[in-house]
Protein backbone atom coordinates (compact mmCIF):
# COMPACT_ATOMS: atom_id res chain seq x y z
CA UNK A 1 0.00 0.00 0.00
CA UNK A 2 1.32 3.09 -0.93
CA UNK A 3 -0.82 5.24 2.04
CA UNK A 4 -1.66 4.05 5.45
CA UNK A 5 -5.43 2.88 5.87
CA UNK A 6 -7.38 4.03 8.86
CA UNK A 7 -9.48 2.16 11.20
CA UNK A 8 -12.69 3.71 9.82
CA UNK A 9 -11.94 1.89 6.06
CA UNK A 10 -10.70 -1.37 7.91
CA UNK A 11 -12.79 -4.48 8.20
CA UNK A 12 -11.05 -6.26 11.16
CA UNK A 13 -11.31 -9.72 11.21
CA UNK A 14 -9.91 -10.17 15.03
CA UNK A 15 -10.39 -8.87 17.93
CA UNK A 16 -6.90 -8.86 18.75
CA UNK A 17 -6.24 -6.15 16.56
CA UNK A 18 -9.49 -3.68 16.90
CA UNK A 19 -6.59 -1.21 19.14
CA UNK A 20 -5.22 -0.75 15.85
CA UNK A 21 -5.28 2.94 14.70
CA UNK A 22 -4.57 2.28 10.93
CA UNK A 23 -2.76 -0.34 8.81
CA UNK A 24 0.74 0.96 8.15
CA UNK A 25 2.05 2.32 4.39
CA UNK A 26 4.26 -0.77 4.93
CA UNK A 27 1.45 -3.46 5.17
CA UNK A 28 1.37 -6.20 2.42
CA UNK A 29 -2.21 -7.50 1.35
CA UNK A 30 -3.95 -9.75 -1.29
CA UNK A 31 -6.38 -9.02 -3.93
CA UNK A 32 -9.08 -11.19 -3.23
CA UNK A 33 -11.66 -9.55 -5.14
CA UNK A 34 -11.54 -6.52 -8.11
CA UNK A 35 -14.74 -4.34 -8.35
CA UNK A 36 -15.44 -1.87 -11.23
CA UNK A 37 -16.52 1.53 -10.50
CA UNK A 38 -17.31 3.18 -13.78
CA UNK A 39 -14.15 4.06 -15.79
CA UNK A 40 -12.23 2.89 -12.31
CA UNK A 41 -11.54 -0.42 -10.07
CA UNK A 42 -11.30 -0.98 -6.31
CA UNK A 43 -9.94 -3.93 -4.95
CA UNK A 44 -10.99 -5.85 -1.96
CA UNK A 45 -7.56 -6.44 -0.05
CA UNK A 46 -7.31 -8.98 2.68
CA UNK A 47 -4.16 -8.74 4.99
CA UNK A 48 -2.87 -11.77 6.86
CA UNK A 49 0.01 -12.72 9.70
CA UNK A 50 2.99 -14.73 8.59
CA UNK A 51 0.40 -17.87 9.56
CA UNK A 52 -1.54 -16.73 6.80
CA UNK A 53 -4.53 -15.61 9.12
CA UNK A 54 -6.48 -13.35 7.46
CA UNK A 55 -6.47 -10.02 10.34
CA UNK A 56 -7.86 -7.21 8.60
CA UNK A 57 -9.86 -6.52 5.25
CA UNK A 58 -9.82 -3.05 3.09
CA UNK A 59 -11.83 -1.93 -0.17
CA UNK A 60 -9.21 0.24 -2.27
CA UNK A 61 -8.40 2.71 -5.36
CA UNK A 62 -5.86 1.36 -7.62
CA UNK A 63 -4.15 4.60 -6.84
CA UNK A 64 -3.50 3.37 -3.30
CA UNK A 65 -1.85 0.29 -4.34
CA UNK A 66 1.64 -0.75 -4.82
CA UNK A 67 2.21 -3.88 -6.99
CA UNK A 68 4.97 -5.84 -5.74
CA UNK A 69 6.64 -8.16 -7.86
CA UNK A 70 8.94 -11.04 -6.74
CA UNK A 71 10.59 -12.44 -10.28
CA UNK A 72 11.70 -10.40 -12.85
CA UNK A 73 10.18 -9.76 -15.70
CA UNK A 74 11.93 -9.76 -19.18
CA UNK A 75 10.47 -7.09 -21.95
């Protein structure tokens, strides 16, 4: 994510994290789900622990997101 998310546009999925002010810049989350918006898409993001426990759940712009990618890719 290329913005930090706060609480009010979080869907937590544990109640060990509802103290949780906003999900850091630094967060990585996957696209479960793409939505089209007119001329635009928003992407339902789910964010999980290292245990792959799904802890928090955010609808977001394209704009806000940062594609990561692990192999490179050739032209």
């Amino acid at each position: 994510m290329l913005n930090s998310v706060p609480r009010k546009r979080l869907t937590l999925v544990e109640t060990d994290y509802e103290a949780v002010p906003s999900l850091p810049s630094v967060q990585v989350g996957t696209v479960v789900e793409v939505y089209e918006k007119g001329s635009h898409y928003q992407y339902l993001v789910e964010f999980s622990d290292s245990q792959g426990r799904e802890y928090a759940m955010a609808i977001l712009p394209g704009d806000e997101l940062l594609v990561l990618h692990y192999e490179l890719e050739v032209a």
